[in-house]
N, C-alpha and C. Protein backbone atom coordinates (compact mmCIF):
# COMPACT_ATOMS: atom_id res chain seq x y z
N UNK A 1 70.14 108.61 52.37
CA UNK A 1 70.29 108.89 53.80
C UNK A 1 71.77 108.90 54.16
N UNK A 2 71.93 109.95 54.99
CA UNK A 2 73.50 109.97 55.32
C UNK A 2 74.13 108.89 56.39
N UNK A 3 75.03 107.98 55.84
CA UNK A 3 75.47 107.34 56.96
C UNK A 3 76.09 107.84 58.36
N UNK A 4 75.54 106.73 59.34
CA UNK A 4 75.74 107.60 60.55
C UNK A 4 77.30 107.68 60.65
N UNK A 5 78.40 107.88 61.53
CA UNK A 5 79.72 107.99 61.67
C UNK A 5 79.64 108.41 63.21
N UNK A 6 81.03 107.26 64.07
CA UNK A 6 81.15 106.12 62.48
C UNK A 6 80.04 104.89 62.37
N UNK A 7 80.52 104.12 61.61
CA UNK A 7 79.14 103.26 61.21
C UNK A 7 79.74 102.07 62.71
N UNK A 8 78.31 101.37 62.24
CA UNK A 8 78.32 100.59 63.60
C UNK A 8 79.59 99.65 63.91
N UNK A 9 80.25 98.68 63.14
CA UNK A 9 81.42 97.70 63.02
C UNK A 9 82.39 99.11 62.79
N UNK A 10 82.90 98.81 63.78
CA UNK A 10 84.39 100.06 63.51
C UNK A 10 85.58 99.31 63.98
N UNK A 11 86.03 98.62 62.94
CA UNK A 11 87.51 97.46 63.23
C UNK A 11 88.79 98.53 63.48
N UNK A 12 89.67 98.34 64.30
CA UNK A 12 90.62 98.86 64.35
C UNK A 12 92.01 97.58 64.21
N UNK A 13 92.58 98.57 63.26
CA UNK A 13 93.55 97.55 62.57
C UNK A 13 95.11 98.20 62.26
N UNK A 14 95.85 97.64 62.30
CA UNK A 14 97.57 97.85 62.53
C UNK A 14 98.14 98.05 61.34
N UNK A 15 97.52 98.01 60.17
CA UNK A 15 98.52 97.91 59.18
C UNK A 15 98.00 98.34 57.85
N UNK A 16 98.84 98.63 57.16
CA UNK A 16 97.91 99.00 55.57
C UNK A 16 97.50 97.92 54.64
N UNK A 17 97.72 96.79 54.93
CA UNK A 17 97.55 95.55 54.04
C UNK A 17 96.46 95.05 54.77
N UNK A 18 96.01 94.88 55.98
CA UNK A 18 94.39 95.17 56.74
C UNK A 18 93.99 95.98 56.11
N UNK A 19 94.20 97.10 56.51
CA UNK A 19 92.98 98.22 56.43
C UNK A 19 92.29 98.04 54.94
N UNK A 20 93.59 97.93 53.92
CA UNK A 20 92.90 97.51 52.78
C UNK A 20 91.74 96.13 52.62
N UNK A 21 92.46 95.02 52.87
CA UNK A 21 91.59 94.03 53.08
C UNK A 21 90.19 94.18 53.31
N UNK A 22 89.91 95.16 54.97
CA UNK A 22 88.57 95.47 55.56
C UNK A 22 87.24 96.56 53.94
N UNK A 23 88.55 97.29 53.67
CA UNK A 23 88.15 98.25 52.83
C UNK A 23 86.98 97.43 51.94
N UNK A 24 88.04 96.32 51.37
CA UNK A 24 87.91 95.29 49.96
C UNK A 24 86.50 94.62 50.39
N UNK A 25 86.36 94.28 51.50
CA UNK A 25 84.99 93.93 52.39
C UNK A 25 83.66 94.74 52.40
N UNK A 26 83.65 95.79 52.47
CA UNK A 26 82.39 96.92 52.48
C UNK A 26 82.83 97.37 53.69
N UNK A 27 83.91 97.36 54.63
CA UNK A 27 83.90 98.05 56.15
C UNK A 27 83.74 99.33 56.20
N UNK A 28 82.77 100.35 56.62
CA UNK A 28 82.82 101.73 56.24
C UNK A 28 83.37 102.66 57.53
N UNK A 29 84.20 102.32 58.64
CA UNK A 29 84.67 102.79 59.17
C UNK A 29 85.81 102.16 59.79
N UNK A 30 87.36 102.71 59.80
CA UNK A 30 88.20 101.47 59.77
C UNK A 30 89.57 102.56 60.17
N UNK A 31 89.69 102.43 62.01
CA UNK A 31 91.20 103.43 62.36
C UNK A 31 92.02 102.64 61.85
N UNK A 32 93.43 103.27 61.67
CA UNK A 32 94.64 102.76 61.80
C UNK A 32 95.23 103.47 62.74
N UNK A 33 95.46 102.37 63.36
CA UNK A 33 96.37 102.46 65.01
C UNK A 33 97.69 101.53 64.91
N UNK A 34 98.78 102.54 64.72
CA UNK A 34 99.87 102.14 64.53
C UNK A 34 100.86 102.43 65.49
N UNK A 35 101.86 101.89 66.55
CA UNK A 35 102.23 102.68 67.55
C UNK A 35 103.86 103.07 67.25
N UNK A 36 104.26 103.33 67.98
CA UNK A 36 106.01 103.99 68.18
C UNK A 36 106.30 104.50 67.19
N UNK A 37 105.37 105.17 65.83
CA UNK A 37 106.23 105.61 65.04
C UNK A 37 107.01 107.34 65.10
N UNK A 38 107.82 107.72 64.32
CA UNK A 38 108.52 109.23 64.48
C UNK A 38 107.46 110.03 63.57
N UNK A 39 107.98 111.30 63.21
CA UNK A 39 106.40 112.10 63.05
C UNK A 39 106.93 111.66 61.48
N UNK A 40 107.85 111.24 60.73
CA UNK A 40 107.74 111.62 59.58
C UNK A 40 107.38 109.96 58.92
N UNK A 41 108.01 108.82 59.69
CA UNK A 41 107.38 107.51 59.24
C UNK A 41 105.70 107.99 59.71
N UNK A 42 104.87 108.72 60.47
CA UNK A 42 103.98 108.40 61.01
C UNK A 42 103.18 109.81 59.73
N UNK A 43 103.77 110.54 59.28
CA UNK A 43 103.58 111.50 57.85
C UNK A 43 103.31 110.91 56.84
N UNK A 44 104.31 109.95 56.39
CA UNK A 44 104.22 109.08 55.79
C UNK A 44 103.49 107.89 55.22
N UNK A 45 103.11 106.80 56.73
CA UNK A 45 101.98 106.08 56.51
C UNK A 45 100.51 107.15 56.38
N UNK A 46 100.23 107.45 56.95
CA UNK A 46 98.79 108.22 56.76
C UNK A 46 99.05 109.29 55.60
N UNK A 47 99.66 109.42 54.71
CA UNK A 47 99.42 110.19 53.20
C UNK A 47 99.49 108.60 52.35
N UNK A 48 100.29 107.87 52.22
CA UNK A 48 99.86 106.59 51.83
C UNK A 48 98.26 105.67 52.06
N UNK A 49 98.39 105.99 53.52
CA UNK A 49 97.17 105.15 53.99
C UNK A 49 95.83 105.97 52.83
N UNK A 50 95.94 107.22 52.84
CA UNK A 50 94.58 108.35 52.77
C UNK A 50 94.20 108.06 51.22
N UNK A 51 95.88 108.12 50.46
CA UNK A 51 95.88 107.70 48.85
C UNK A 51 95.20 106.34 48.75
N UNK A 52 95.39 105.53 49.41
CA UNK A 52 94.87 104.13 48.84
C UNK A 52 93.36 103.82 49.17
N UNK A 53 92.77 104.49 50.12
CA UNK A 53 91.45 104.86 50.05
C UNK A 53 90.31 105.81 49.26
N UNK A 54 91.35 106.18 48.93
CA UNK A 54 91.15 107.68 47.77
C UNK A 54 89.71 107.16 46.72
N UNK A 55 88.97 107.61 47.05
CA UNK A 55 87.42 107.19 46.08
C UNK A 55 86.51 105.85 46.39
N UNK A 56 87.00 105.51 47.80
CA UNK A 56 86.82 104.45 48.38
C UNK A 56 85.62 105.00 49.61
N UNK A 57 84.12 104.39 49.69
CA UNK A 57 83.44 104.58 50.19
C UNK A 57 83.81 103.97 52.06
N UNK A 58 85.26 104.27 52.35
CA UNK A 58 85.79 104.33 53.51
C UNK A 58 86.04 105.68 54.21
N UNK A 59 85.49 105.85 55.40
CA UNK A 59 86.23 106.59 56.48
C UNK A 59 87.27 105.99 56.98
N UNK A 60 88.62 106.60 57.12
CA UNK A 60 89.62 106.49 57.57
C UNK A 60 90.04 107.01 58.80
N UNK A 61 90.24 106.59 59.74
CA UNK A 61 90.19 107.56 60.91
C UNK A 61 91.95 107.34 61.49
N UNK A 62 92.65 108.10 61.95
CA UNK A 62 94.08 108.05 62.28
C UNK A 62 94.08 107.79 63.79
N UNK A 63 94.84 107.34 63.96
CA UNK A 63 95.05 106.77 65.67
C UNK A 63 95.99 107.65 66.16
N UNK A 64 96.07 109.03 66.83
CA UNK A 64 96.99 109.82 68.00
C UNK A 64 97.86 110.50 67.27
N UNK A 65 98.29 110.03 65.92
CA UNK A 65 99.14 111.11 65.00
C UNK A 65 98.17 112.19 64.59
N UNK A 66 98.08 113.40 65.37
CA UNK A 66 97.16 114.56 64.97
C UNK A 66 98.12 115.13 63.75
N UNK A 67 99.14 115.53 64.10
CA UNK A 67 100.04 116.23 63.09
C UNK A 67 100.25 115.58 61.78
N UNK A 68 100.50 114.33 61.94
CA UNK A 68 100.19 113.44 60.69
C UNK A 68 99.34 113.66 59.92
N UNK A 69 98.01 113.54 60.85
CA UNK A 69 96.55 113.46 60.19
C UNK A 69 96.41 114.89 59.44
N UNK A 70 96.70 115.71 59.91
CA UNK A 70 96.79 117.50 59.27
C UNK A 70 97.23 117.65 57.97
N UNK A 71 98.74 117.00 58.15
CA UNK A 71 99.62 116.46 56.92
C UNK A 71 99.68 116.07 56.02
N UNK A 72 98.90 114.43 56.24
CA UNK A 72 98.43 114.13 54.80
C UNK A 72 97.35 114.14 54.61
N UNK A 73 96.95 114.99 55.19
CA UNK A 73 95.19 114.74 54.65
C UNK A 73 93.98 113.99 54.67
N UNK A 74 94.16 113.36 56.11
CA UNK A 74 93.36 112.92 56.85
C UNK A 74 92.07 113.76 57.17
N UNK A 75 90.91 112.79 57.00
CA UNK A 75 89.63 113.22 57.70
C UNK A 75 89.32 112.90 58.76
N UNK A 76 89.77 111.92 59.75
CA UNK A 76 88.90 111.60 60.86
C UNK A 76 90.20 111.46 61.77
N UNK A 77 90.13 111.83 62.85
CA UNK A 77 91.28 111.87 63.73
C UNK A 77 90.53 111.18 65.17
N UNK A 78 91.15 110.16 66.10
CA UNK A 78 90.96 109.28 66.98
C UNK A 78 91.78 109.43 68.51
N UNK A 79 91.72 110.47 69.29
CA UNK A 79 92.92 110.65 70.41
C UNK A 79 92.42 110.09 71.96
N UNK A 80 93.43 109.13 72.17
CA UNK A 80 93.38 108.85 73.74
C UNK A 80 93.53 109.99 74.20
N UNK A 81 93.52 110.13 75.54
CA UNK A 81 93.53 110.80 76.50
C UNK A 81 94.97 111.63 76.48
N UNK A 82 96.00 110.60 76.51
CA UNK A 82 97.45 111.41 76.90
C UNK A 82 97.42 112.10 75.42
N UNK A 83 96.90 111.71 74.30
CA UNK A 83 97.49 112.27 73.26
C UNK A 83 96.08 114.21 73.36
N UNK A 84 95.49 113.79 73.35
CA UNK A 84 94.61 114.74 73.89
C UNK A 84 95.36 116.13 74.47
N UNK A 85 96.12 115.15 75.73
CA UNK A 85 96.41 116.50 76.25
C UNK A 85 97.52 117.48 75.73
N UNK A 86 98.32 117.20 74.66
CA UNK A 86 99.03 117.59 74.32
C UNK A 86 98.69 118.06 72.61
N UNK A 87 97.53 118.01 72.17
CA UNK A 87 97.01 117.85 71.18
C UNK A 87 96.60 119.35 70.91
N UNK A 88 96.70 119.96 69.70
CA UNK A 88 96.14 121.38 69.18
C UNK A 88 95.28 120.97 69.08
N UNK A 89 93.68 121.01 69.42
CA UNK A 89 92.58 120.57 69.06
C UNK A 89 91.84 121.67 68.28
N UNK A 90 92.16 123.18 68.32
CA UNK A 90 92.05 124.28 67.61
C UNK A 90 92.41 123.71 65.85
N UNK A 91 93.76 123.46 66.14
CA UNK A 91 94.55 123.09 64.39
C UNK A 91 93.82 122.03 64.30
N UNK A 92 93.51 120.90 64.81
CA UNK A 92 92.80 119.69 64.10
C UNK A 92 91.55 120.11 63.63
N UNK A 93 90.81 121.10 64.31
CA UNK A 93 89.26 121.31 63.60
C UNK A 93 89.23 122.29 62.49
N UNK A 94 90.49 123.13 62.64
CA UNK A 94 90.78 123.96 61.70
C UNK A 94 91.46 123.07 60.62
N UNK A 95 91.65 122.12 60.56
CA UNK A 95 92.18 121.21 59.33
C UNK A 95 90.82 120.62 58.79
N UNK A 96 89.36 120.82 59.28
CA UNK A 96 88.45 119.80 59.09
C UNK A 96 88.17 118.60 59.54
N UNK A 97 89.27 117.99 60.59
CA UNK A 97 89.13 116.64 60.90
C UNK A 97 88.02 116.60 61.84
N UNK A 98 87.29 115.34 61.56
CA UNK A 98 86.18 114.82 63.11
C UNK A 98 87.34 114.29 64.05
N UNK A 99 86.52 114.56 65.33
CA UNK A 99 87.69 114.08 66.32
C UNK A 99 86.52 113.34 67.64
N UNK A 100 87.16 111.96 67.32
CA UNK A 100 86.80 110.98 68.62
C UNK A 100 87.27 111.08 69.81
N UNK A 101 87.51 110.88 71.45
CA UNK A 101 87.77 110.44 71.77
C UNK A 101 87.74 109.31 72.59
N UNK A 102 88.96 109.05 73.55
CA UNK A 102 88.85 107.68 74.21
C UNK A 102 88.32 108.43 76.29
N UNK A 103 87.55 107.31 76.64
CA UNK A 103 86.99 107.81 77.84
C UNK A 103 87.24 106.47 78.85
N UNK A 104 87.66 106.89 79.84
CA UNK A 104 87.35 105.49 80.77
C UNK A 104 86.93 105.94 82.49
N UNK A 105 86.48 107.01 82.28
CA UNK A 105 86.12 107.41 84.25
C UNK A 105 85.35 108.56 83.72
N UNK A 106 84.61 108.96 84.51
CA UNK A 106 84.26 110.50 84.86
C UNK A 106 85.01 111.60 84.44
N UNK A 107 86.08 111.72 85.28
CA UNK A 107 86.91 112.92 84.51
C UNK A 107 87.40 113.03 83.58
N UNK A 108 87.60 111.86 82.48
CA UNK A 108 87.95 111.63 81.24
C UNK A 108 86.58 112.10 80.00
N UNK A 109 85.70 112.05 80.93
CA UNK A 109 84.41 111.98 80.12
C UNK A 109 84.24 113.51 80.79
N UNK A 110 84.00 114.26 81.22
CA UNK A 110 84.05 115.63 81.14
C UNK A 110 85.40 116.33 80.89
N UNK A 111 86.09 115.77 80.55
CA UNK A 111 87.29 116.38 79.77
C UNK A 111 87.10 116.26 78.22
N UNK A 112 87.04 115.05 77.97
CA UNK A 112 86.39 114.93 76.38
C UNK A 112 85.20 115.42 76.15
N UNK A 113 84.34 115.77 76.57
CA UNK A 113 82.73 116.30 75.96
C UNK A 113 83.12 118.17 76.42
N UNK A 114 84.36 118.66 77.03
CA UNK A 114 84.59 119.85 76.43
C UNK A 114 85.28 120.36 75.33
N UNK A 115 85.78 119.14 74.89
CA UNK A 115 86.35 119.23 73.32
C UNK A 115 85.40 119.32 72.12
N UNK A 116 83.43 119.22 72.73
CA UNK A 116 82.86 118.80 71.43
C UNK A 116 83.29 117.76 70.82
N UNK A 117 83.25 116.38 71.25
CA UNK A 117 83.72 115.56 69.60
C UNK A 117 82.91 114.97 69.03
N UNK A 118 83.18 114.17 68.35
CA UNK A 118 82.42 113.87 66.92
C UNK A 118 81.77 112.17 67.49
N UNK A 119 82.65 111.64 68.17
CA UNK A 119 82.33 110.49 69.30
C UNK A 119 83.07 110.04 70.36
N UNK A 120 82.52 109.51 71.22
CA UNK A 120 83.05 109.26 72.55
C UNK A 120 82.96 107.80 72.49
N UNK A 121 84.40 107.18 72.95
CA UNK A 121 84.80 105.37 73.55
C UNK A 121 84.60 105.71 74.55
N UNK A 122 84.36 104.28 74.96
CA UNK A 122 83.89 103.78 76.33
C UNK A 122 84.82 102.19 76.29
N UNK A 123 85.73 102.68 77.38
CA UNK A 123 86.27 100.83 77.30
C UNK A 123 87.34 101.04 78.64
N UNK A 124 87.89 99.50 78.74
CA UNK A 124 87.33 98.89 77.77
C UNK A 124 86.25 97.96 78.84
N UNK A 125 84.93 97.71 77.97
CA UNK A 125 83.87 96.95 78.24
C UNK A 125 83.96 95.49 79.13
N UNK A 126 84.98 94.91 78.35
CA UNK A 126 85.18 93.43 78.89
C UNK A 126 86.55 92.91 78.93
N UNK A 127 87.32 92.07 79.66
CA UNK A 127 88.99 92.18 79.94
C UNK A 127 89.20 92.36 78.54
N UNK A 128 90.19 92.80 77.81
CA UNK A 128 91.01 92.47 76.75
C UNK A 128 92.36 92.63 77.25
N UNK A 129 93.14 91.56 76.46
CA UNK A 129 94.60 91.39 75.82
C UNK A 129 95.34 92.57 74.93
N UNK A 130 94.25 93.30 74.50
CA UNK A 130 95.22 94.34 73.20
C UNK A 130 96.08 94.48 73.67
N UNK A 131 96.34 95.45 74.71
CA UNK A 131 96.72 96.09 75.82
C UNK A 131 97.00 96.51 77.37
N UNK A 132 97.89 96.87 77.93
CA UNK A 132 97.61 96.70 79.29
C UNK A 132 96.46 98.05 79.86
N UNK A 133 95.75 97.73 80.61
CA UNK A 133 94.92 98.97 80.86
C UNK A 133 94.61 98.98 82.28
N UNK A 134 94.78 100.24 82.28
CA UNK A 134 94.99 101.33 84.17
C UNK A 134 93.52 101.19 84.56
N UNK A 135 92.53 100.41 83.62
CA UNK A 135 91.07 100.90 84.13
C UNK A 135 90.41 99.10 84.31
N UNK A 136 89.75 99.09 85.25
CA UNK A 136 88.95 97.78 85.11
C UNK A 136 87.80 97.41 84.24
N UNK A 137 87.18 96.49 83.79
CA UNK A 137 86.40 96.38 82.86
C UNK A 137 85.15 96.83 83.24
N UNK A 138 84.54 98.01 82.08
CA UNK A 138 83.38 98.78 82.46
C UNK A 138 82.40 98.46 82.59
N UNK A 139 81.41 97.33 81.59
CA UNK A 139 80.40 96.57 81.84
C UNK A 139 79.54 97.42 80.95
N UNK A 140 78.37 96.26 81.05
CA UNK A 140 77.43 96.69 80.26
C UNK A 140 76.48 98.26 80.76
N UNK A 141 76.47 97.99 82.08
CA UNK A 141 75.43 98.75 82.41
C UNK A 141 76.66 100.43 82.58
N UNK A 142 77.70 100.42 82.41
CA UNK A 142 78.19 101.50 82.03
C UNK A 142 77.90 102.26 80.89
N UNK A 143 78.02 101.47 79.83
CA UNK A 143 77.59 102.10 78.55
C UNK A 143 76.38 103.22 78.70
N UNK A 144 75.25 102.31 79.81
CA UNK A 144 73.97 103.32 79.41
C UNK A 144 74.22 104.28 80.31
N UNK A 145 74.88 104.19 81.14
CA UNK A 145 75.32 105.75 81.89
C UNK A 145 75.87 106.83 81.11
N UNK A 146 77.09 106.04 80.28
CA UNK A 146 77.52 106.99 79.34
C UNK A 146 76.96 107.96 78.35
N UNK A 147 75.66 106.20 77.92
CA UNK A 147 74.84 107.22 76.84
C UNK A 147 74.18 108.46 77.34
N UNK A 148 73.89 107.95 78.50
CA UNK A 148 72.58 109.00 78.96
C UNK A 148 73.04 110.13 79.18
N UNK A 149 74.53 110.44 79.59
CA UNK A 149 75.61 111.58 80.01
C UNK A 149 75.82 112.46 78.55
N UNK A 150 75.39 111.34 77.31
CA UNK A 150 75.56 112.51 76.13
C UNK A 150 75.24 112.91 74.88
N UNK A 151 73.95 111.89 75.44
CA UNK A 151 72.64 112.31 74.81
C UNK A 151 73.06 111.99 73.28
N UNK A 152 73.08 112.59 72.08
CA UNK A 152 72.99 112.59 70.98
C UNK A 152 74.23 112.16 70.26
N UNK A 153 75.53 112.53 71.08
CA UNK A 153 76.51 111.96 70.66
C UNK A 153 76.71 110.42 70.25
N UNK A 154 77.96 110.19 69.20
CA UNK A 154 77.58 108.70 69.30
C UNK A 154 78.27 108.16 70.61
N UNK A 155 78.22 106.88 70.63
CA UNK A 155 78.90 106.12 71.88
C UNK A 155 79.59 105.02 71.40
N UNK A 156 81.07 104.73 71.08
CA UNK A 156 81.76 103.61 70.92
C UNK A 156 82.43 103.03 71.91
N UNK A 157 81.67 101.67 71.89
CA UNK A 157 82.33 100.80 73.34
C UNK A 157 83.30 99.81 72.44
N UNK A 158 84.33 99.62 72.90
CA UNK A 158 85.52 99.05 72.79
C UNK A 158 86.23 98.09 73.98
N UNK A 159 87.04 97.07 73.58
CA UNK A 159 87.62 96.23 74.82
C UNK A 159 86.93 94.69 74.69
N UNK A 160 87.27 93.71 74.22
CA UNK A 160 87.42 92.49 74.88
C UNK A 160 85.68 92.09 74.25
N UNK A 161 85.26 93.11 72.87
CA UNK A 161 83.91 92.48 72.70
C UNK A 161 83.95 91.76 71.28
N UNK A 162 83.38 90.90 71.60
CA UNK A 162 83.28 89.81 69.83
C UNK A 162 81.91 90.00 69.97
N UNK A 163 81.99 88.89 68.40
CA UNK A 163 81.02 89.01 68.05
C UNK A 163 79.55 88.51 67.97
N UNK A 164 79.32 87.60 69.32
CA UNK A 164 78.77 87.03 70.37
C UNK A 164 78.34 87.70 71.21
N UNK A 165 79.01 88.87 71.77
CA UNK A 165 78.73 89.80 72.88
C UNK A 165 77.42 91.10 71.80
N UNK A 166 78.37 91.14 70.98
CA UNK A 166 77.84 92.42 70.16
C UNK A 166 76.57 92.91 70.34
N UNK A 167 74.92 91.86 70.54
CA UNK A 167 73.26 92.45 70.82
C UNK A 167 73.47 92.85 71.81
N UNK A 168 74.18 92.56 73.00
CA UNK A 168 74.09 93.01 73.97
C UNK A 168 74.93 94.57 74.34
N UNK A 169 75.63 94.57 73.90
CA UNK A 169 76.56 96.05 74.28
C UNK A 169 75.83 96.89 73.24
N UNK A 170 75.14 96.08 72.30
CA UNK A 170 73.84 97.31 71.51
C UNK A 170 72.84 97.57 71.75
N UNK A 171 72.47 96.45 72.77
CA UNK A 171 71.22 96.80 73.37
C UNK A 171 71.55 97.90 74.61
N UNK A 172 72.59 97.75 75.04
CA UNK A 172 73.08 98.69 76.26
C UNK A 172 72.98 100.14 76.15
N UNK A 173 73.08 100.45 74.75
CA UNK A 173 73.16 101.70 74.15
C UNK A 173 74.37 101.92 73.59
N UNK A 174 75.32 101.70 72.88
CA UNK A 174 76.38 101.44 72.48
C UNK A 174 75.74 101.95 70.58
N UNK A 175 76.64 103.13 69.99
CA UNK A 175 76.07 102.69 68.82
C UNK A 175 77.00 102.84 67.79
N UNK A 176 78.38 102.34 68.22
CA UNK A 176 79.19 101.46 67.32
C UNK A 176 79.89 100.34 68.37
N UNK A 177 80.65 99.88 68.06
CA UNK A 177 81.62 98.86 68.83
C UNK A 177 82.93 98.77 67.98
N UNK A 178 84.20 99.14 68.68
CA UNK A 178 85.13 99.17 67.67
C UNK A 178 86.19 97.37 68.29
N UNK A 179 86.40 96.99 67.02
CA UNK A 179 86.64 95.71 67.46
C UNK A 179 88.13 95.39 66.77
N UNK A 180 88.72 94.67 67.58
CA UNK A 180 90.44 94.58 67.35
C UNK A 180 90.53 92.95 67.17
N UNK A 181 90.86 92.04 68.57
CA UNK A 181 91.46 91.11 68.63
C UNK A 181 89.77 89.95 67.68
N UNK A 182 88.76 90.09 67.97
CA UNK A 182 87.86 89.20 67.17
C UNK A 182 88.52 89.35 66.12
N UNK A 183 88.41 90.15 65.24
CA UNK A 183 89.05 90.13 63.87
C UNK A 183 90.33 89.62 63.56
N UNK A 184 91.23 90.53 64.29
CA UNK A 184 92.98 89.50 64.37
C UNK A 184 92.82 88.17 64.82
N UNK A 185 92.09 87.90 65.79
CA UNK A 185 92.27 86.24 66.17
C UNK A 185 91.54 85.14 65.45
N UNK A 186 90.98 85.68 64.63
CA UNK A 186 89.83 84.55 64.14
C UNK A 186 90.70 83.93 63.20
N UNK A 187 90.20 82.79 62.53
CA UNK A 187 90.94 81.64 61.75
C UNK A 187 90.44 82.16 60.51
N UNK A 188 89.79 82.84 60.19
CA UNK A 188 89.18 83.36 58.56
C UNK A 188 88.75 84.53 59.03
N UNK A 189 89.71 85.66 59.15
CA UNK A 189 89.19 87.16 59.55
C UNK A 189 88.39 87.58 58.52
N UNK A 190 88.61 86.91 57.41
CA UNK A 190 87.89 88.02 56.15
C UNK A 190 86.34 87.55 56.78
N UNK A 191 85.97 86.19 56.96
CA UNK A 191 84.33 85.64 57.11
C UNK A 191 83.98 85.64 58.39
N UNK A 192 84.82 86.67 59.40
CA UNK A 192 84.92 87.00 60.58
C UNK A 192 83.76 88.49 60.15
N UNK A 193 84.50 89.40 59.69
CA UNK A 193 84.29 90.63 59.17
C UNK A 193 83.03 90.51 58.35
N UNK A 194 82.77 89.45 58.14
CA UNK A 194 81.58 89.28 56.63
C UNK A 194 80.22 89.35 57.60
N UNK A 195 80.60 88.75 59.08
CA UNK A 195 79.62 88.17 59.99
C UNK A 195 79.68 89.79 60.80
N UNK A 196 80.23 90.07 60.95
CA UNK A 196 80.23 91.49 61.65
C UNK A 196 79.36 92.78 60.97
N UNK A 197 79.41 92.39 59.15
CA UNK A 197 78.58 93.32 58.34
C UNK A 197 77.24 92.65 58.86
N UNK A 198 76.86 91.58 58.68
CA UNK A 198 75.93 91.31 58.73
C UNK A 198 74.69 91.31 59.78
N UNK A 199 75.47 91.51 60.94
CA UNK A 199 74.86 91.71 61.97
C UNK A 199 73.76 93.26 62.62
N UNK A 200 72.42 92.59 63.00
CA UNK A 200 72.11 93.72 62.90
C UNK A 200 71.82 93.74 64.78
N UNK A 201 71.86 95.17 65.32
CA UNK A 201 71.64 95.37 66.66
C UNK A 201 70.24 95.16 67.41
N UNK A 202 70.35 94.64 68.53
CA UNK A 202 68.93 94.53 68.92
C UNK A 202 67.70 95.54 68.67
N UNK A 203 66.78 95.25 68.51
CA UNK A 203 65.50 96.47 68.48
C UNK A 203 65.53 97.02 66.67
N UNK A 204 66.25 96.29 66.29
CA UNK A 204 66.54 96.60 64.53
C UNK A 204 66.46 95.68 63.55
């Protein structure tokens, strides 16, 4: 059976000595979101990143470097909104890449579902720290609006959810959750991540 994509635990992680780690774990879907880099450090990490996954039952997905992702040979490409708008989305599908994006209102969400993508965020869900964010926390009962707005697509909710919250933003209709600070903050991320495989969603 073909795995769905991305798979349900979708950690997003900063660095190549993570991403490997998650890899080393069984994680089968795993961005790297790396910020301020120039296009050729940002060329650079993602032809490195793509090699060290190379025969590795990982999806790799790139965080906003589209040109990067083209470059070295990236499969899965991940764009907020601002990167979106400035984004060849023609050249990215013509490179083969799946392309996610990020949603947080209405007009973000009929701006992204005319791109066709491969999945739609929803966040963020509950306060988080990652980041500062222009949007207030969406809630549960957002998610199922979202879902219902797109039917077959997947739906990744993101923002401020561990792994405590997790039956519930799956019961919401949510059918990945991409998760940052649970993993970075925990005192044993690896048996953080072990508990995150293991988990299965409500109604399953």
């Amino acid at each position: 059976m073909t795995r769905a994509y991305p798979d349900r635990f979708y950690p997003v992680v900063d660095s190549l000595r993570t991403l490997m780690d998650l890899a080393a774990l069984g994680v089968g879907t795993i961005q790297l979101r790396v910020k301020g880099l120039g296009e050729a450090q940002a060329t650079a990490l993602v032809q490195e990143a793509v090699e060290s996954v190379a025969g590795l039952p990982v999806r790799l997905v790139i965080n906003d470097y589209w040109r990067a992702a083209i470059a070295g040979g990236a499969k899965h490409l991940h764009l907020g909104q601002e990167d979106l708008a400035t984004a060849d989305v023609a050249a990215i599908r013509a490179a083969g890449l799946t392309l996610g994006l990020s949603t947080h209102d209405e007009a973000e969400l009929e701006t992204a579902l005319a791109h066709r993508p491969d999945y739609i965020a929803l966040g963020p869900i509950y306060p988080t720290t990652v980041k500062a964010m222009r949007f207030p926390p969406q809630g549960l009962e957002r998610i199922g609006q979202w879902k219902a707005r797109i039917g077959s697509i997947p739906l990744v909710a993101i923002g401020g959810i561990s792994l405590e919250r997790a039956p519930a933003v799956y019961a919401a209709g949510a059918d990945s959750i991409a998760v940052v600070s649970d993993i970075a903050n925990a005192d044993d991320p690896d048996a953080r991540v072990r508990e995150w495989l293991a988990e299965e969603p409500a109604g399953e």
